[in-house]
Protein backbone atom coordinates (compact mmCIF):
# COMPACT_ATOMS: atom_id res chain seq x y z
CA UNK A 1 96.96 83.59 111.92
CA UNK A 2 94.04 85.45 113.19
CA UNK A 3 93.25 84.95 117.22
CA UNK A 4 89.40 84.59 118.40
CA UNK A 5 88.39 87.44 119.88
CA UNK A 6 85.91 88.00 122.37
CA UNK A 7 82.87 90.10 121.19
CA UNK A 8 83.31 93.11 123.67
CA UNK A 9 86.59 93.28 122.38
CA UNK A 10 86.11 93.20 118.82
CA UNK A 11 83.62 95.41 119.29
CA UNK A 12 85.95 98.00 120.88
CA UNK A 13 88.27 97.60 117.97
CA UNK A 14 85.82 97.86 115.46
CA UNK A 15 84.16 101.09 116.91
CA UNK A 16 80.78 98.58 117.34
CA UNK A 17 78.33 98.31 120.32
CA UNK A 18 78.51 94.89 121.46
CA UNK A 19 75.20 94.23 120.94
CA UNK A 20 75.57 95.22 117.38
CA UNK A 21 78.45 92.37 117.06
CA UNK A 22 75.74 89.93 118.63
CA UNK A 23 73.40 90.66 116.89
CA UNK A 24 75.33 89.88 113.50
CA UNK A 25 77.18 86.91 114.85
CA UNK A 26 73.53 85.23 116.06
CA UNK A 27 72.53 86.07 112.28
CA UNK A 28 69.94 88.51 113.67
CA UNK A 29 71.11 91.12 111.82
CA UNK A 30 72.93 92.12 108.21
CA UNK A 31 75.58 94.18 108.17
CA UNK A 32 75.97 96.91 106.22
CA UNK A 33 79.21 97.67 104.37
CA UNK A 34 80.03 100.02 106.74
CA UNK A 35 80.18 97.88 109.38
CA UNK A 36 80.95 95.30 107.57
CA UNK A 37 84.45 97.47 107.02
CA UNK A 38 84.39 98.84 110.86
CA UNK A 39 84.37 94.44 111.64
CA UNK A 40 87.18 93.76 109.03
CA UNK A 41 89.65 97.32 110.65
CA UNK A 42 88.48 95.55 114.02
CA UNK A 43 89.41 91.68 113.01
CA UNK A 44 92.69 93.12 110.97
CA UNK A 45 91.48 91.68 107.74
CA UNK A 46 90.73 93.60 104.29
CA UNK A 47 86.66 93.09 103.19
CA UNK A 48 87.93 91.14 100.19
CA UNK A 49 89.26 88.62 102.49
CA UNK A 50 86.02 88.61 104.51
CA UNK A 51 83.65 88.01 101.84
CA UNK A 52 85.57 85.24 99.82
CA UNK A 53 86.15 83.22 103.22
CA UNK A 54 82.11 83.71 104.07
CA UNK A 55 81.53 83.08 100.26
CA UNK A 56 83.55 79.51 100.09
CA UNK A 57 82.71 78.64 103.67
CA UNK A 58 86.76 77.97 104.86
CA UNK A 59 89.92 80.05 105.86
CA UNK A 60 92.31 81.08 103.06
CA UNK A 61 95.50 81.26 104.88
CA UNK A 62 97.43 83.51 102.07
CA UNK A 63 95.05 86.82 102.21
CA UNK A 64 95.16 86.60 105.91
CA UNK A 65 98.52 86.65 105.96
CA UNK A 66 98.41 89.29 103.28
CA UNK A 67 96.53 91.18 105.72
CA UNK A 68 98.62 90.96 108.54
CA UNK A 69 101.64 91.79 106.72
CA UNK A 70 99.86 94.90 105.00
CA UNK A 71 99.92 96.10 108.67
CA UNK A 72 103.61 95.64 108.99
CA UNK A 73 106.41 98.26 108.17
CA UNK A 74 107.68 98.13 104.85
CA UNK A 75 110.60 96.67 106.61
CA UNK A 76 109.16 94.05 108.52
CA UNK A 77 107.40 93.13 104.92
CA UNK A 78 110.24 93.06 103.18
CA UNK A 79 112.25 90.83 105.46
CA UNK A 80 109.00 88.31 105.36
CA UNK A 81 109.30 88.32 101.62
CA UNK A 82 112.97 87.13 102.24
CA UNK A 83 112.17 84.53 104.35
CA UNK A 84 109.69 83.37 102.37
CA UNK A 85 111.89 83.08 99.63
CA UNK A 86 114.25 81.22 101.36
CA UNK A 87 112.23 78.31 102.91
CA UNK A 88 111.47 77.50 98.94
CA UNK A 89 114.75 78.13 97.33
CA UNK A 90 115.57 74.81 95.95
């Protein structure tokens, strides 16, 4: 689950001047797709996942935990997959 982040510090992880983050949180200004990607390295989410959650207004809990497994080892993946598996093995 993604945590809220403070804009200073998304802003650090994004490679973004605050102000830039303002700005495009107070809908002041339009991001371009390259910031648009810097935002989604700096929030840990892929810009497919960004755009369809702005486009349908909500959260869609299975690409964001796509995402934060694509930044997993292979190994850490592949033990979630088992998991996974066995909370719905009936």
């Amino acid at each position: 689950m993604a945590r809220a982040l403070t804009q200073e510090a998304l802003a650090e992880r994004a490679g973004l001047a605050t102000d830039t983050v303002r700005r495009i949180e107070g809908d002041r200004m339009c991001p371009t797709i390259d910031t648009a990607r810097k935002l989604c390295d700096g929030l840990g989410i892929s810009l497919s996942t960004f755009f369809s959650t702005w486009e349908e207004d909500r959260r869609d809990e299975v690409a964001e935990l796509a995402d934060y497994l694509r930044t997993r080892p292979r190994r850490e993946q592949r033990r979630a997959l088992r998991v996974v598996w066995a909370m719905f093995d009936e």
